[in-house]
N, C-alpha and C. Protein backbone atom coordinates (compact mmCIF):
# COMPACT_ATOMS: atom_id res chain seq x y z
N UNK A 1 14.33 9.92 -10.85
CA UNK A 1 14.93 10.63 -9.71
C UNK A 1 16.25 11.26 -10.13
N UNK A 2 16.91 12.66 -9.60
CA UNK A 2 17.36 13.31 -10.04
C UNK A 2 18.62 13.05 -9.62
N UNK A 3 19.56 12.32 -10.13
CA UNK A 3 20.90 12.35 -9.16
C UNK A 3 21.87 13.01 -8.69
N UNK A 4 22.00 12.69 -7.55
CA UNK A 4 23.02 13.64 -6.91
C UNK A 4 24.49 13.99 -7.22
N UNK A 5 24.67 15.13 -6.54
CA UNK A 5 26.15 15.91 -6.69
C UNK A 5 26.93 15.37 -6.35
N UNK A 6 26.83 14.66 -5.09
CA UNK A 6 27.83 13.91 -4.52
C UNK A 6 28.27 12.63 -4.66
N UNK A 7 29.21 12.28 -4.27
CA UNK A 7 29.68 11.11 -5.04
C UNK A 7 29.91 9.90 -3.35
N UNK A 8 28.76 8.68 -3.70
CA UNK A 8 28.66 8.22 -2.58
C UNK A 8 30.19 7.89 -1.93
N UNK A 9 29.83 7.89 -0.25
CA UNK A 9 30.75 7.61 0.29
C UNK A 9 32.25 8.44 0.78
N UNK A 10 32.07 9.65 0.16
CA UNK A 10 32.88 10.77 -0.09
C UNK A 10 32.65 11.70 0.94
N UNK A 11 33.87 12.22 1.62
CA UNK A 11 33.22 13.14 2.89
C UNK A 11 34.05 14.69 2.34
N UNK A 12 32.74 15.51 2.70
CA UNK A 12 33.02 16.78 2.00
C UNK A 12 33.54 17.93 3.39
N UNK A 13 34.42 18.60 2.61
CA UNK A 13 34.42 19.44 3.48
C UNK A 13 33.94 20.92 2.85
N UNK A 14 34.27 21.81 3.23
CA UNK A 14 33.94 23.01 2.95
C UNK A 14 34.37 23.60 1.68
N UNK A 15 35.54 23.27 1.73
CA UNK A 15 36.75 23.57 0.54
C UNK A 15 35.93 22.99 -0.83
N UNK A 16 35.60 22.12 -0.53
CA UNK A 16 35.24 21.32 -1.78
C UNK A 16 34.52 21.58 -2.26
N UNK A 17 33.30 22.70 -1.80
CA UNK A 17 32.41 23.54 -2.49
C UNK A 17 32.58 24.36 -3.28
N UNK A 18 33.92 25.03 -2.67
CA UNK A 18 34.43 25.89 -3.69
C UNK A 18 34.86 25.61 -5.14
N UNK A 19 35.13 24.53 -5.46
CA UNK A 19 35.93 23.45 -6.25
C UNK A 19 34.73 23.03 -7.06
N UNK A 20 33.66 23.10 -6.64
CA UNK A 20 32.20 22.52 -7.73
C UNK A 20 31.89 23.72 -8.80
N UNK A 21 31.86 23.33 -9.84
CA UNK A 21 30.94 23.87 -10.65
C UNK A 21 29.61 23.74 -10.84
N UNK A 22 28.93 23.29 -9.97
CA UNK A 22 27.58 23.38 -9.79
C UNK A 22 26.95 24.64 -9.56
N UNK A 23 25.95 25.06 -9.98
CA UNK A 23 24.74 26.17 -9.58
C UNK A 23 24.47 26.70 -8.21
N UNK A 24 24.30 27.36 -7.21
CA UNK A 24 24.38 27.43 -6.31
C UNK A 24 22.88 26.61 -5.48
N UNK A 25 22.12 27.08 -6.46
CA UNK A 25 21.19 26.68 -6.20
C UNK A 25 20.76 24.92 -6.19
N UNK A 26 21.73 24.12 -7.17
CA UNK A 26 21.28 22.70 -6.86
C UNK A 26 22.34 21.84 -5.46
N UNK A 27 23.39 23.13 -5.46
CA UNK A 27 24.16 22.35 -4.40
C UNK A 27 23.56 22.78 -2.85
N UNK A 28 22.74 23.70 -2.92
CA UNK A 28 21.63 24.15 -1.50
C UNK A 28 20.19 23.32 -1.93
N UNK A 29 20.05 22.90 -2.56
CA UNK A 29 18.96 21.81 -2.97
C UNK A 29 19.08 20.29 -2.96
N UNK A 30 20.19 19.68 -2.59
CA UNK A 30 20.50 19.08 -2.11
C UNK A 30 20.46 18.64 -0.54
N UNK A 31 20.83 19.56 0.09
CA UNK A 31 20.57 19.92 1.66
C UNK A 31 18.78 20.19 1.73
N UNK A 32 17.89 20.72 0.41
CA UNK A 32 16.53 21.26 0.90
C UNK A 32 16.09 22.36 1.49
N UNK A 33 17.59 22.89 0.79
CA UNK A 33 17.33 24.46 0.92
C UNK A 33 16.39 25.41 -0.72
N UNK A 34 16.10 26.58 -0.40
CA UNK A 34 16.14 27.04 -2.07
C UNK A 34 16.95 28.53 -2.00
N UNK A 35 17.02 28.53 -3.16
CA UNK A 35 18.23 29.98 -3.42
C UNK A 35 17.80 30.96 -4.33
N UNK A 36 17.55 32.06 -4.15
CA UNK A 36 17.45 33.09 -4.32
C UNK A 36 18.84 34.66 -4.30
N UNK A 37 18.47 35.13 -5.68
CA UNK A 37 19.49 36.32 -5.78
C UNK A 37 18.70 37.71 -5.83
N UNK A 38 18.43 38.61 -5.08
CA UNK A 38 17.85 39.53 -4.35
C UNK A 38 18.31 40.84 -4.07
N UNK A 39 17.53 41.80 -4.01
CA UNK A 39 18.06 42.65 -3.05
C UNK A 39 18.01 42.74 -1.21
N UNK A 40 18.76 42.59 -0.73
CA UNK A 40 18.49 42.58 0.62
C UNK A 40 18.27 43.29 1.41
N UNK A 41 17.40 43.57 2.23
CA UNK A 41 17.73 45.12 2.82
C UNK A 41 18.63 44.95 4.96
N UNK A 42 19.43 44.77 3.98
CA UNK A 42 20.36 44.84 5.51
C UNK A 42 20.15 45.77 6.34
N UNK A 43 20.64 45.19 7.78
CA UNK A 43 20.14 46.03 8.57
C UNK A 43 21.76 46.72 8.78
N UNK A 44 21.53 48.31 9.09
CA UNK A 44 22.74 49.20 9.11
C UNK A 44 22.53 49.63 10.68
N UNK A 45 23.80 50.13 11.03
CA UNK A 45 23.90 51.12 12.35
C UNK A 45 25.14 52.29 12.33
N UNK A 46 24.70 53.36 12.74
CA UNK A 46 25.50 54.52 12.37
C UNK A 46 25.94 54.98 14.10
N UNK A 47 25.78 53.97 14.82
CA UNK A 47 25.93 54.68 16.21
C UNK A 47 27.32 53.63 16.48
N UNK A 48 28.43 54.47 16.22
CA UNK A 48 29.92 54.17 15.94
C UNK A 48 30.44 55.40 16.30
N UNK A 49 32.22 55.41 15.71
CA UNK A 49 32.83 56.75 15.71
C UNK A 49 32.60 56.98 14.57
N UNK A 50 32.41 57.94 14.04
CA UNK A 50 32.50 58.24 12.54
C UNK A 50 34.12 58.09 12.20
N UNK A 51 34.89 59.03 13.02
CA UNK A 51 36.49 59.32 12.98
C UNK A 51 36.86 58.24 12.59
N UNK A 52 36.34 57.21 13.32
CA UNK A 52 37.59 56.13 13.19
C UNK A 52 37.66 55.16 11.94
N UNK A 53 36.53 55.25 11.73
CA UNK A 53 36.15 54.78 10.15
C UNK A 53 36.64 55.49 8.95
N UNK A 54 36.67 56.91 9.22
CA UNK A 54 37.27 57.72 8.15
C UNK A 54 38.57 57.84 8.40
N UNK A 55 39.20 57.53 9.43
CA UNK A 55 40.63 57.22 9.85
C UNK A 55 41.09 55.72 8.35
N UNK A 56 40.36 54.76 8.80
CA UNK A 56 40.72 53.54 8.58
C UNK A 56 40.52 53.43 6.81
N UNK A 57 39.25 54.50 6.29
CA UNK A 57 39.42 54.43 5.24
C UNK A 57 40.86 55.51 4.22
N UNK A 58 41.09 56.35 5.75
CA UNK A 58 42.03 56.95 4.95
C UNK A 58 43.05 56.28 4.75
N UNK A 59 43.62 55.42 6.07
CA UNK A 59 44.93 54.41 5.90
C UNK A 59 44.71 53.59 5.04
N UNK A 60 43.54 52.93 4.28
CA UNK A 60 43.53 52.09 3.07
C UNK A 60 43.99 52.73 2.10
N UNK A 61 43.42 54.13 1.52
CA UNK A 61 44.24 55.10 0.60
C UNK A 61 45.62 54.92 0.73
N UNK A 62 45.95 55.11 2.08
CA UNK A 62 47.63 55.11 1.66
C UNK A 62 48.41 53.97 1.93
N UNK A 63 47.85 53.07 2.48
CA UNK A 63 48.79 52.01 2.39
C UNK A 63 48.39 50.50 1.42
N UNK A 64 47.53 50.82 0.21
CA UNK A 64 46.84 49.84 -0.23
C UNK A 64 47.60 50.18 -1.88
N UNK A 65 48.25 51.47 -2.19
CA UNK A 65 48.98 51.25 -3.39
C UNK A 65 50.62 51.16 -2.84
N UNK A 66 51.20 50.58 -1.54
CA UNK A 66 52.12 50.19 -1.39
C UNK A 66 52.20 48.82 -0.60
N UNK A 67 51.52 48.28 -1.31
CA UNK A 67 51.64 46.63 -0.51
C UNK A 67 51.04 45.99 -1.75
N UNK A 68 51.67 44.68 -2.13
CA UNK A 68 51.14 43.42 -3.13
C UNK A 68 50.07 42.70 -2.23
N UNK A 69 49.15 42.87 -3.02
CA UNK A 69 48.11 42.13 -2.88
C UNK A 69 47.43 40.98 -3.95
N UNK A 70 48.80 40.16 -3.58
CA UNK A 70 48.17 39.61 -5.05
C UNK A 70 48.31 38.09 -3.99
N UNK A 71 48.38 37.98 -2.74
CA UNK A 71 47.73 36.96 -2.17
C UNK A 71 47.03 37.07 -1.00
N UNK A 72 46.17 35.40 -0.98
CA UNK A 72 44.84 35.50 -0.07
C UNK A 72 45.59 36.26 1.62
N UNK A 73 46.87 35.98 2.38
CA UNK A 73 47.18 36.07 3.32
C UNK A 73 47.31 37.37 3.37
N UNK A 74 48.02 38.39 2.24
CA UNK A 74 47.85 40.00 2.21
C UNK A 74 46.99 40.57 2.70
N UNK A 75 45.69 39.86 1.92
CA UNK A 75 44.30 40.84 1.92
C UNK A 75 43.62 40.42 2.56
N UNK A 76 43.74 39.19 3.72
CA UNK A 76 43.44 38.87 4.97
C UNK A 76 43.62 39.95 6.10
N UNK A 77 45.25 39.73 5.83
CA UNK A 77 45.77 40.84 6.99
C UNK A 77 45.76 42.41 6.87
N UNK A 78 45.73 43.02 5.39
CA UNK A 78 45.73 44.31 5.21
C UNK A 78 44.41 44.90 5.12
N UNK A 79 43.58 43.93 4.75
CA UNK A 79 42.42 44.26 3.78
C UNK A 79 40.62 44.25 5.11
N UNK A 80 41.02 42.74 5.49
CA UNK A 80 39.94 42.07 6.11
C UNK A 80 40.11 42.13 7.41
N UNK A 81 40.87 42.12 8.00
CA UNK A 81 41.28 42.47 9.30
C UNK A 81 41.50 43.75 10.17
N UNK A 82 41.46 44.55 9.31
CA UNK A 82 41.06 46.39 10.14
C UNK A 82 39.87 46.09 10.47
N UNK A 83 39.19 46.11 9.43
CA UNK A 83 37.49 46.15 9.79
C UNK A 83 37.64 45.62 10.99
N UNK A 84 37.69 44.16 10.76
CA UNK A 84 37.21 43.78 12.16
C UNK A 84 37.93 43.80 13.42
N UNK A 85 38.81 44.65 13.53
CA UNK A 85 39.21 45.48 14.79
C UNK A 85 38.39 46.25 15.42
N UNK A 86 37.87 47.10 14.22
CA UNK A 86 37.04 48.16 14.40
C UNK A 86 35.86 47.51 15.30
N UNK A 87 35.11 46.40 14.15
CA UNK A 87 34.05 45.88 14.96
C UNK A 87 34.80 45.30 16.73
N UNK A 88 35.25 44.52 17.17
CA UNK A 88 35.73 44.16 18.22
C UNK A 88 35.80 45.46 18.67
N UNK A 89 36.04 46.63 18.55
CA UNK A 89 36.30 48.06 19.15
C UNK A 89 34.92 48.48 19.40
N UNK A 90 34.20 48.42 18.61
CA UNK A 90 32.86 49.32 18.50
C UNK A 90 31.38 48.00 19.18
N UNK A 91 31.90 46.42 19.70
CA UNK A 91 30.77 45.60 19.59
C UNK A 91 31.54 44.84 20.57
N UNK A 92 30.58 44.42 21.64
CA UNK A 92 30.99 43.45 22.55
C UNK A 92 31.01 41.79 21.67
N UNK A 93 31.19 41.95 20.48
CA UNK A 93 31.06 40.56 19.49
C UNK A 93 32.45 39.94 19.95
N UNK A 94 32.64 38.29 20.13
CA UNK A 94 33.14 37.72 19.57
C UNK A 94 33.79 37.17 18.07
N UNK A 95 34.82 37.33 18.08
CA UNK A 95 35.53 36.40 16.38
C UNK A 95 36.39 35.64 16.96
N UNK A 96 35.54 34.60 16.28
CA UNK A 96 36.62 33.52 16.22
C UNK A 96 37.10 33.20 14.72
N UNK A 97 38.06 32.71 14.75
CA UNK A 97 39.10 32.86 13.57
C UNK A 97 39.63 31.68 13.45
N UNK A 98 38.98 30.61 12.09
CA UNK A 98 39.40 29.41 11.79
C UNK A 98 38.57 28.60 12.78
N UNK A 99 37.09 28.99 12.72
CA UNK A 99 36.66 28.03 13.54
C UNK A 99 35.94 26.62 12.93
N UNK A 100 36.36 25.78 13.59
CA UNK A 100 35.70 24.21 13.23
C UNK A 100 34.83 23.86 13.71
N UNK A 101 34.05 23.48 12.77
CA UNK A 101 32.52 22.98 13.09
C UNK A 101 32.21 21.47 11.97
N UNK A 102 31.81 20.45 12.64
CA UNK A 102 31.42 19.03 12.26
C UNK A 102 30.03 18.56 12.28
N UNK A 103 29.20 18.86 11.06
CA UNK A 103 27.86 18.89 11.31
C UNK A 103 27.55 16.82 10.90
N UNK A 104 28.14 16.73 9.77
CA UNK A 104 28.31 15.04 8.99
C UNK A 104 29.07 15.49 8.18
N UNK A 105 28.81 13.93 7.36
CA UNK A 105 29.96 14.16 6.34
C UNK A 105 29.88 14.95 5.31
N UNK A 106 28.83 15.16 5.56
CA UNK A 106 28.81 16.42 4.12
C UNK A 106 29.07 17.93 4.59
N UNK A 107 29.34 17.88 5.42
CA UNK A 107 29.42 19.16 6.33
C UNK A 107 30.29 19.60 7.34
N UNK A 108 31.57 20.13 7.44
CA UNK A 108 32.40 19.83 7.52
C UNK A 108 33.52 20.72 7.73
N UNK A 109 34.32 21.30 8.61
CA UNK A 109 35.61 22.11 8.21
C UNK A 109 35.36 23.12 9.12
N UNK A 110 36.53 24.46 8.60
CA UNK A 110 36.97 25.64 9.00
C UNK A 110 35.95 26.96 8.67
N UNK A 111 35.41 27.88 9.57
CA UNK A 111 34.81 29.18 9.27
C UNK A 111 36.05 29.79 9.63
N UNK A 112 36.16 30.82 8.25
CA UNK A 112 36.75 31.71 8.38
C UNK A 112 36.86 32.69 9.41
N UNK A 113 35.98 33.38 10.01
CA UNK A 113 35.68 33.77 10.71
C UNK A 113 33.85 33.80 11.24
N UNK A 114 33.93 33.81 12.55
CA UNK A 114 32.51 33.53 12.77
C UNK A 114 32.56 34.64 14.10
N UNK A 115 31.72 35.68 13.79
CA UNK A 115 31.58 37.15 14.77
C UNK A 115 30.51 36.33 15.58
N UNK A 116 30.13 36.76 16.98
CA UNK A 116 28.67 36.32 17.58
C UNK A 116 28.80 37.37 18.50
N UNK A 117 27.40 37.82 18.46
CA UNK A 117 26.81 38.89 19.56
C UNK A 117 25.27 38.81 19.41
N UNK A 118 24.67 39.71 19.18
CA UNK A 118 23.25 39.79 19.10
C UNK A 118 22.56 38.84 18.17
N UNK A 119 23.30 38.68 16.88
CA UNK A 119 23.55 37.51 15.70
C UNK A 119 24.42 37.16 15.97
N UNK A 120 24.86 36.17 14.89
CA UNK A 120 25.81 35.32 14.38
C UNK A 120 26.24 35.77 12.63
N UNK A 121 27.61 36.35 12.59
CA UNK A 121 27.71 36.46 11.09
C UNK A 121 29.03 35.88 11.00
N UNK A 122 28.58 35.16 9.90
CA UNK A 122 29.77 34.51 9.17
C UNK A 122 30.46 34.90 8.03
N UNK A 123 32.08 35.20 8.30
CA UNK A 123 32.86 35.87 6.95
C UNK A 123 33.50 35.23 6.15
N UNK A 124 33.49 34.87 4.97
CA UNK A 124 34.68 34.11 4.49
C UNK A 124 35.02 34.28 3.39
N UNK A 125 36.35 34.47 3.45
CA UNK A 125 37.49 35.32 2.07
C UNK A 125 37.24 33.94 0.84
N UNK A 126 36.68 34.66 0.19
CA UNK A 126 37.00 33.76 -1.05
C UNK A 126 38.14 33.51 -1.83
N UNK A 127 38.69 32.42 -2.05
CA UNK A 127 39.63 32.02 -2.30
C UNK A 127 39.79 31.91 -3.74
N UNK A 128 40.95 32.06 -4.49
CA UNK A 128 41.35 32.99 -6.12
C UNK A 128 40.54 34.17 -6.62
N UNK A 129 40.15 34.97 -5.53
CA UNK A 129 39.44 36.08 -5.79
C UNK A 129 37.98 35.49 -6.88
N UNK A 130 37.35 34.41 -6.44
CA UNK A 130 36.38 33.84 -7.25
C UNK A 130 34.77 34.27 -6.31
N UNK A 131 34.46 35.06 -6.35
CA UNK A 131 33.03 35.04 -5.61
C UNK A 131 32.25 34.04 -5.25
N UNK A 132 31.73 33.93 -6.88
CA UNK A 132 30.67 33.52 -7.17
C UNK A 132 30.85 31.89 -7.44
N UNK A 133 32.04 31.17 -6.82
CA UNK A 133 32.59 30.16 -6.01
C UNK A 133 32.67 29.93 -4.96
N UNK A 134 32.94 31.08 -4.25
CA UNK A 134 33.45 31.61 -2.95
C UNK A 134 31.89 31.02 -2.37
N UNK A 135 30.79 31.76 -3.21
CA UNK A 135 29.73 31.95 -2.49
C UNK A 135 29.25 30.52 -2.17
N UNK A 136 29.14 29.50 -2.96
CA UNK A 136 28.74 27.88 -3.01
C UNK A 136 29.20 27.83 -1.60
N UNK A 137 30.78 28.27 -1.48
CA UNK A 137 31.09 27.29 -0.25
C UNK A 137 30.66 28.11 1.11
N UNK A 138 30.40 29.54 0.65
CA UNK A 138 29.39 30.05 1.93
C UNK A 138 28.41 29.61 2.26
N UNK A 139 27.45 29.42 1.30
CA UNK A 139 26.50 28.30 1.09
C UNK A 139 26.28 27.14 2.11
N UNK A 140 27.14 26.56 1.96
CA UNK A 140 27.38 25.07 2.84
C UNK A 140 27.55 25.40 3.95
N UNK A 141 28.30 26.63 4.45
CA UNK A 141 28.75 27.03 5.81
C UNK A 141 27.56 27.30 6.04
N UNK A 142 26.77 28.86 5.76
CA UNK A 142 25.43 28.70 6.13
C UNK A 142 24.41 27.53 6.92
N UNK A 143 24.42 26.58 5.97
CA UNK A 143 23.38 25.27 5.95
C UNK A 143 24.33 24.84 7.33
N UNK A 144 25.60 24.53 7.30
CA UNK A 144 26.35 23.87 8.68
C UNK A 144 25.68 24.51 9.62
N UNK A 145 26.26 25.78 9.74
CA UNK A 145 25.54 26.98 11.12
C UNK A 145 23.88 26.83 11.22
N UNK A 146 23.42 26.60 10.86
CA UNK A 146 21.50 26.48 10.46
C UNK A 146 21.64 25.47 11.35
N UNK A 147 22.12 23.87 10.70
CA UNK A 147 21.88 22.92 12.00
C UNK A 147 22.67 22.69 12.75
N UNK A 148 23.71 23.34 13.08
CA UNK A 148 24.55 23.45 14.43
C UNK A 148 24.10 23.99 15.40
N UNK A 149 23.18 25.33 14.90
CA UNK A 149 22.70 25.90 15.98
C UNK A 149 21.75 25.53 16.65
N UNK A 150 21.19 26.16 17.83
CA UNK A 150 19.95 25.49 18.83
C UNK A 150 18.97 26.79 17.17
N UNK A 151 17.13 25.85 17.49
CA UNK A 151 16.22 26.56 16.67
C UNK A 151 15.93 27.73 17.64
N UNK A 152 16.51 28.39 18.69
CA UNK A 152 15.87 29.12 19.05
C UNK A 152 16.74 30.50 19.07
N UNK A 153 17.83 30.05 18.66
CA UNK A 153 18.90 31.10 18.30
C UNK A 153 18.15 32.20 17.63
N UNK A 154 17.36 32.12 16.82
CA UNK A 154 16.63 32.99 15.98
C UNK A 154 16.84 32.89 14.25
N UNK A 155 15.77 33.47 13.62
CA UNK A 155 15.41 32.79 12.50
C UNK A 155 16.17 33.35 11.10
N UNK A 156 17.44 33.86 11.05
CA UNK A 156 17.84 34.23 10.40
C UNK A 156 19.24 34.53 10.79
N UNK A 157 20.18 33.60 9.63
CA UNK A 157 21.39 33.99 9.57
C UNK A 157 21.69 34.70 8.52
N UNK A 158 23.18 35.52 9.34
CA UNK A 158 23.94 36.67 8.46
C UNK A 158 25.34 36.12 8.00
N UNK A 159 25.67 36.02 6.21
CA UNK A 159 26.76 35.74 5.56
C UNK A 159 27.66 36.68 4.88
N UNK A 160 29.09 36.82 4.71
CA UNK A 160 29.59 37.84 4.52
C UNK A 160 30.66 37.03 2.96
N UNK A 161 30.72 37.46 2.14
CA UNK A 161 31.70 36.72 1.27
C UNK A 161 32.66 37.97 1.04
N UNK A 162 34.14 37.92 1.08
CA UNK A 162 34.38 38.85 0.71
C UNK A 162 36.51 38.62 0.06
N UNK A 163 36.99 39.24 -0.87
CA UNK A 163 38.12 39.12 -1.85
C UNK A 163 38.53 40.14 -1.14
N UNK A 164 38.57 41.04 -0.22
CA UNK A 164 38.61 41.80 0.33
C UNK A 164 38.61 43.52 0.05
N UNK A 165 38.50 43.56 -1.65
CA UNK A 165 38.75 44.87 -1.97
C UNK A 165 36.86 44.58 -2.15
N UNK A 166 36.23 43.80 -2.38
CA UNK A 166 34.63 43.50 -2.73
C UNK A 166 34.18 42.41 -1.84
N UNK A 167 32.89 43.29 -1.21
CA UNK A 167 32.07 42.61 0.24
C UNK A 167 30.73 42.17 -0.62
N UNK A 168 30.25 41.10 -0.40
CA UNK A 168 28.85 40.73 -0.86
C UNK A 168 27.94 40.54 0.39
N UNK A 169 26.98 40.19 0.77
CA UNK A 169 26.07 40.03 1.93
C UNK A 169 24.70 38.96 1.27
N UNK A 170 24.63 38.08 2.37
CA UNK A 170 23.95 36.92 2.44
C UNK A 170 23.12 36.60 3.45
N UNK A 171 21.54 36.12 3.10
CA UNK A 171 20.97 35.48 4.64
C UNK A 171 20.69 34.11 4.48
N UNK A 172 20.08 33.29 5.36
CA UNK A 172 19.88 32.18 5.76
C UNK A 172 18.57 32.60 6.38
N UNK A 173 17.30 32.04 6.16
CA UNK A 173 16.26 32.22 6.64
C UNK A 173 15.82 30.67 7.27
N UNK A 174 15.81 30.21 8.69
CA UNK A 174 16.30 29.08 8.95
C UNK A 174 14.51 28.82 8.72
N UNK A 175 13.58 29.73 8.92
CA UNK A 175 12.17 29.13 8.89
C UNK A 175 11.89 28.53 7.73
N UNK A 176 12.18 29.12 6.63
CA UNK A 176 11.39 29.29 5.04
C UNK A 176 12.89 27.93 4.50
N UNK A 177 13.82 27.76 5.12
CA UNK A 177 15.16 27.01 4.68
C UNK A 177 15.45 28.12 3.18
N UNK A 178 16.02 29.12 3.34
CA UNK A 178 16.03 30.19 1.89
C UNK A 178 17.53 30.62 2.02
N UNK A 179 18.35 30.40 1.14
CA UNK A 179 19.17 31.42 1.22
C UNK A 179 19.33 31.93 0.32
N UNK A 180 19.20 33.58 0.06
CA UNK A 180 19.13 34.45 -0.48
C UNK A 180 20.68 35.39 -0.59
N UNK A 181 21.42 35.46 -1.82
CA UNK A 181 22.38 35.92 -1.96
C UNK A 181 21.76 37.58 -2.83
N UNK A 182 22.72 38.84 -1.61
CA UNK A 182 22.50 40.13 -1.77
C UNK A 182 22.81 40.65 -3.52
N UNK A 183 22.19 41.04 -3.91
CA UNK A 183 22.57 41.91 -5.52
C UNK A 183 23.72 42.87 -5.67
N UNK A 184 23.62 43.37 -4.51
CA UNK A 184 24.35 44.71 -4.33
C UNK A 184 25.50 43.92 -4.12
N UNK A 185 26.31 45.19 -4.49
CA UNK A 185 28.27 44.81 -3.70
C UNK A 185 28.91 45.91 -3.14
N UNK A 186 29.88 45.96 -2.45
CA UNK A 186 30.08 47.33 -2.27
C UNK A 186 32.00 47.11 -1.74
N UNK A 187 32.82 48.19 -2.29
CA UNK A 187 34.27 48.05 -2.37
C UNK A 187 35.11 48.92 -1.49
N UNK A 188 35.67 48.26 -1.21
CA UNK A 188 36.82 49.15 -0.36
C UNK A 188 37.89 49.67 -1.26
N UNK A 189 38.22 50.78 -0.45
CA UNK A 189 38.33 51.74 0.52
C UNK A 189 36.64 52.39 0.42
N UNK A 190 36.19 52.81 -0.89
CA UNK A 190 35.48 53.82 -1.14
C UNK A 190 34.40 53.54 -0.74
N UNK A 191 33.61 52.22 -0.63
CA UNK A 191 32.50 52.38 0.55
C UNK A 191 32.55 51.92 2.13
N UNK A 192 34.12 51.90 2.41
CA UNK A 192 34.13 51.27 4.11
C UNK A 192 32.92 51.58 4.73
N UNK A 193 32.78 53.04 4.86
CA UNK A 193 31.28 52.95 5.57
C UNK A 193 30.25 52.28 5.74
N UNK A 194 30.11 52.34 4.36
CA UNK A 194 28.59 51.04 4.42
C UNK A 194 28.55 49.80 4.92
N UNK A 195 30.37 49.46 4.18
CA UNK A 195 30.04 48.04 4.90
C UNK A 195 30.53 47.39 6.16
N UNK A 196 31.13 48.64 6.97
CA UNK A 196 31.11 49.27 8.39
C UNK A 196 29.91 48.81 8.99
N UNK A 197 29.12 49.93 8.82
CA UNK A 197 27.52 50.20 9.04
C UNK A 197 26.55 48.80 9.05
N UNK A 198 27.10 48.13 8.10
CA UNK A 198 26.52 46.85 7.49
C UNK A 198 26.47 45.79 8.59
N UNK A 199 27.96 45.64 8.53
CA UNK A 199 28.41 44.87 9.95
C UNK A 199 27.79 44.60 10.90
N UNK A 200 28.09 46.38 11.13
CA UNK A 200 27.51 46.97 12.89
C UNK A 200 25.95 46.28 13.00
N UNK A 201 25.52 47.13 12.19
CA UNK A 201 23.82 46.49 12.02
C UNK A 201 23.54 45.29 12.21
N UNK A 202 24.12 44.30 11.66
CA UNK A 202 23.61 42.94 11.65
C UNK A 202 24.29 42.42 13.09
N UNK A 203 25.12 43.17 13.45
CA UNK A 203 25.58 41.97 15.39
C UNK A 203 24.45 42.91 16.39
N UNK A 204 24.93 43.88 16.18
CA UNK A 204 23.59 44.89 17.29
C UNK A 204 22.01 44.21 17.53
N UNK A 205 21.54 43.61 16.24
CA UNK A 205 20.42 43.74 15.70
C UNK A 205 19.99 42.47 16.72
N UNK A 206 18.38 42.75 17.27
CA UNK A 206 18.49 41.14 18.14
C UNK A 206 17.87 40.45 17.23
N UNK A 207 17.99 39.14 17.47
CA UNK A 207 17.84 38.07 17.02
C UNK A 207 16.44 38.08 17.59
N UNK A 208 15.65 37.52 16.22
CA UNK A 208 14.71 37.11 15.85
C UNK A 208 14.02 36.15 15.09
């Protein structure tokens, strides 16, 4: 028998995912999930302002080579936080910000942010600009939100990882237990749109 990651008796929180050097895939195999790296085909929506998006990508042009961004709270507030004005502007969605959720002990802590409207998408800034760290502990959030939620919420959750100059995209397939991390990436300023569009798409979209 294959032993585990965890170390008995030890209560994990979220953070602490980030902190593993484990595979993504044996620390979602643990829970009895499986993991997959993919292309995804997200769902987009273009029924927005256009203006205001090309507004917002223009103010990144100019106010993104006069501000240090060389910490997580910068590129929270300069970086990650327009967008989702925009969305709150353009989507009857909820964000909540620093939300706590207690599934057990292995499960545990703060969502960065958690949007809800038509879906449920979850954002969270990866911390030392590490992704593909970042992503483990999205990971776990995922699996939290999966059994926090009622099964009838619908069969697929939406994950957002993002350093804030680079957005990645993630699902949770609560039927198949799959989570599938997106191939693609896409960067600000120069693709706000898409991952505008990206957004929009996945709260609009009903749940299924």
């Amino acid at each position: 028998m294959k032993k585990s990651i965890f170390k008995e008796g030890k209560k994990y929180i979220f953070s602490d995912y980030f902190e593993m050097n484990n595979p993504t895939e044996e620390i979602v195999g643990e829970f009895g999930y499986s993991f997959s790296y993919d292309v995804i085909n997200l769902p987009q929506s273009t029924d927005y302002h256009k203006a205001d998006i090309k507004t917002l990508q223009e103010t990144y042009y100019q106010i993104i080579p006069k501000i240090s961004l060389n910490s997580e709270i910068a590129k929270r507030e300069f970086l990650i936080a327009p967008i989702l004005i925009e969305i709150a502007k353009n989507t009857n969605s909820k964000i909540k910000v620093e939300y706590a959720i207690e599934v057990d002990d292995k499960l545990s802590g703060s969502l960065d942010y958690l949007i809800c409207s038509n879906q449920e998408l979850l954002i969270i800034e990866a911390k030392k600009g590490d992704l593909d760290k970042g992503f483990n502990q999205l990971s776990a959030q995922l699996i939290a939100l999966d059994k926090y939620e009622d099964s009838d919420f619908g069969h697929k959750l939406y994950g957002a990882i993002t350093i804030g100059e680079v957005w990645k995209f993630a699902t949770l397939n609560r039927t198949e237990k799959q989570i599938t991390k997106d191939i693609n990436s896409y960067t600000i300023p120069s693709e706000v749109d898409k991952v505008f569009s990206i957004l929009m798409g996945i709260l609009v979209s009903k749940a299924h």
